[in-house]
Protein backbone atom coordinates (compact mmCIF):
# COMPACT_ATOMS: atom_id res chain seq x y z
CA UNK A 1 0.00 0.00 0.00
CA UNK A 2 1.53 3.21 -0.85
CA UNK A 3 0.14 6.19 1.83
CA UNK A 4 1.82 9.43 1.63
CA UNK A 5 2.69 11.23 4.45
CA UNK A 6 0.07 14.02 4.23
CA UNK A 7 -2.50 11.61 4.43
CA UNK A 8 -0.69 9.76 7.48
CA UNK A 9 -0.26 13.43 8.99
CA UNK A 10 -3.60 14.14 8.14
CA UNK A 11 -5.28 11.00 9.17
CA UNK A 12 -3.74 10.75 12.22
CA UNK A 13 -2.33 13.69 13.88
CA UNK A 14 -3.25 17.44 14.37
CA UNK A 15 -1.60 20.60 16.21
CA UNK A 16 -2.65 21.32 20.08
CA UNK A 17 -1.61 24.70 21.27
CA UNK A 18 1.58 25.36 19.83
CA UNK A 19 2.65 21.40 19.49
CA UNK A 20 2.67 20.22 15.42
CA UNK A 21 2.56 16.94 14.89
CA UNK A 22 0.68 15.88 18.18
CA UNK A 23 -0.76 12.44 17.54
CA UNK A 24 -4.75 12.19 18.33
CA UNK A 25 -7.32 9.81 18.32
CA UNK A 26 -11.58 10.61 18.41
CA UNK A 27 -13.10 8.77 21.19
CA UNK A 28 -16.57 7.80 20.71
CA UNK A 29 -18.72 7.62 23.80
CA UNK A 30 -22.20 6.39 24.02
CA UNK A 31 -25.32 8.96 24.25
CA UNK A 32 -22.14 11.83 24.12
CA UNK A 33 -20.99 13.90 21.28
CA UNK A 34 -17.62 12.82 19.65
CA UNK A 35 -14.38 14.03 21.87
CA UNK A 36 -11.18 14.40 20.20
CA UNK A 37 -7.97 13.29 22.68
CA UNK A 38 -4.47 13.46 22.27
CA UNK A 39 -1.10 11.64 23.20
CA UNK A 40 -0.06 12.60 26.52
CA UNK A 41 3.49 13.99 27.04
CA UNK A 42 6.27 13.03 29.17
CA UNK A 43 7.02 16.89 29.47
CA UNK A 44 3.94 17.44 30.84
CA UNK A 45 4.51 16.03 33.95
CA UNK A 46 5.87 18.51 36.33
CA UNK A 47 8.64 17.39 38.39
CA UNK A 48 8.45 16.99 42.01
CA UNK A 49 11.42 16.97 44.12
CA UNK A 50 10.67 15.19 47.61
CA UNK A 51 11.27 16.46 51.24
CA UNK A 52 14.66 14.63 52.18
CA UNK A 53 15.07 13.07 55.76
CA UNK A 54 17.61 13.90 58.06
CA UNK A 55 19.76 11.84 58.90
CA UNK A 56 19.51 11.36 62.29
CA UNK A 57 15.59 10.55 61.71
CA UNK A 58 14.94 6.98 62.45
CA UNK A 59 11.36 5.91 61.08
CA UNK A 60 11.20 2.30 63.28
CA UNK A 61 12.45 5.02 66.57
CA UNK A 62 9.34 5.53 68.74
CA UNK A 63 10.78 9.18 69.24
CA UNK A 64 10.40 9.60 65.38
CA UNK A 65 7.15 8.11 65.27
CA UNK A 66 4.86 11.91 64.93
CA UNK A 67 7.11 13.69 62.31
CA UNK A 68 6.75 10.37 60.35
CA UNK A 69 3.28 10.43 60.52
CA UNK A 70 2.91 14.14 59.74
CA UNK A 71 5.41 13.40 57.15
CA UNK A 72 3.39 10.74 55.70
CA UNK A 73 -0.12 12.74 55.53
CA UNK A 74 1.49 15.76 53.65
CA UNK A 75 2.43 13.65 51.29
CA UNK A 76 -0.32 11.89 50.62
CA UNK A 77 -2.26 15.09 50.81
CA UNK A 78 -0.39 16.47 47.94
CA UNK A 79 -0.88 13.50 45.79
CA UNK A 80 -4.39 13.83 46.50
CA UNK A 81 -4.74 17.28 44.92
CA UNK A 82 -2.52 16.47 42.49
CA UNK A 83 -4.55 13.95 40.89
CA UNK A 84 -7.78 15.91 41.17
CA UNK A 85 -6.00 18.92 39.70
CA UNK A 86 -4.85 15.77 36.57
CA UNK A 87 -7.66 14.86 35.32
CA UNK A 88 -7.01 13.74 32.16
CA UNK A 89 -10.46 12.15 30.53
């Protein structure tokens, strides 16, 4: 089969913001209109640098036992409005 590459480019990807060549797909729901989605980046994904333990912190030490905890519901508090903030379909 011989396809040229304006009908691949055509066919099968489109330009998002100021991205060329972003590949997309239409995704057909039932009893909804027609949604067009695109490839997700890699470079989307912000980076996120984690809070680094001291050293003398000891996580099985009873003494360490609160800041571990606290420790432990930040984090999961950011990942919480992280996700709800990524909503991706």
């Amino acid at each position: 089969m011989n396809i040229s590459k304006r009908w691949i480019r055509k066919k099968y990807f489109t330009t998002f913001k100021t991205r060329t060549w972003t590949f997309y797909g239409i995704l057909n729901r039932e009893r909804m209109a027609q949604k067009q989605v695109k490839l997700f980046y890699t470079t989307d994904v912000p980076i996120l640098r984690h809070i680094r333990v001291k050293g003398e912190m000891n996580p099985y030490d009873p003494l360490w036992k609160t800041y571990f905890e606290n420790r432990q519901q930040k984090a999961t508090s950011r990942n919480l409005e992280r996700r709800q903030s990524q909503c991706l379909v």
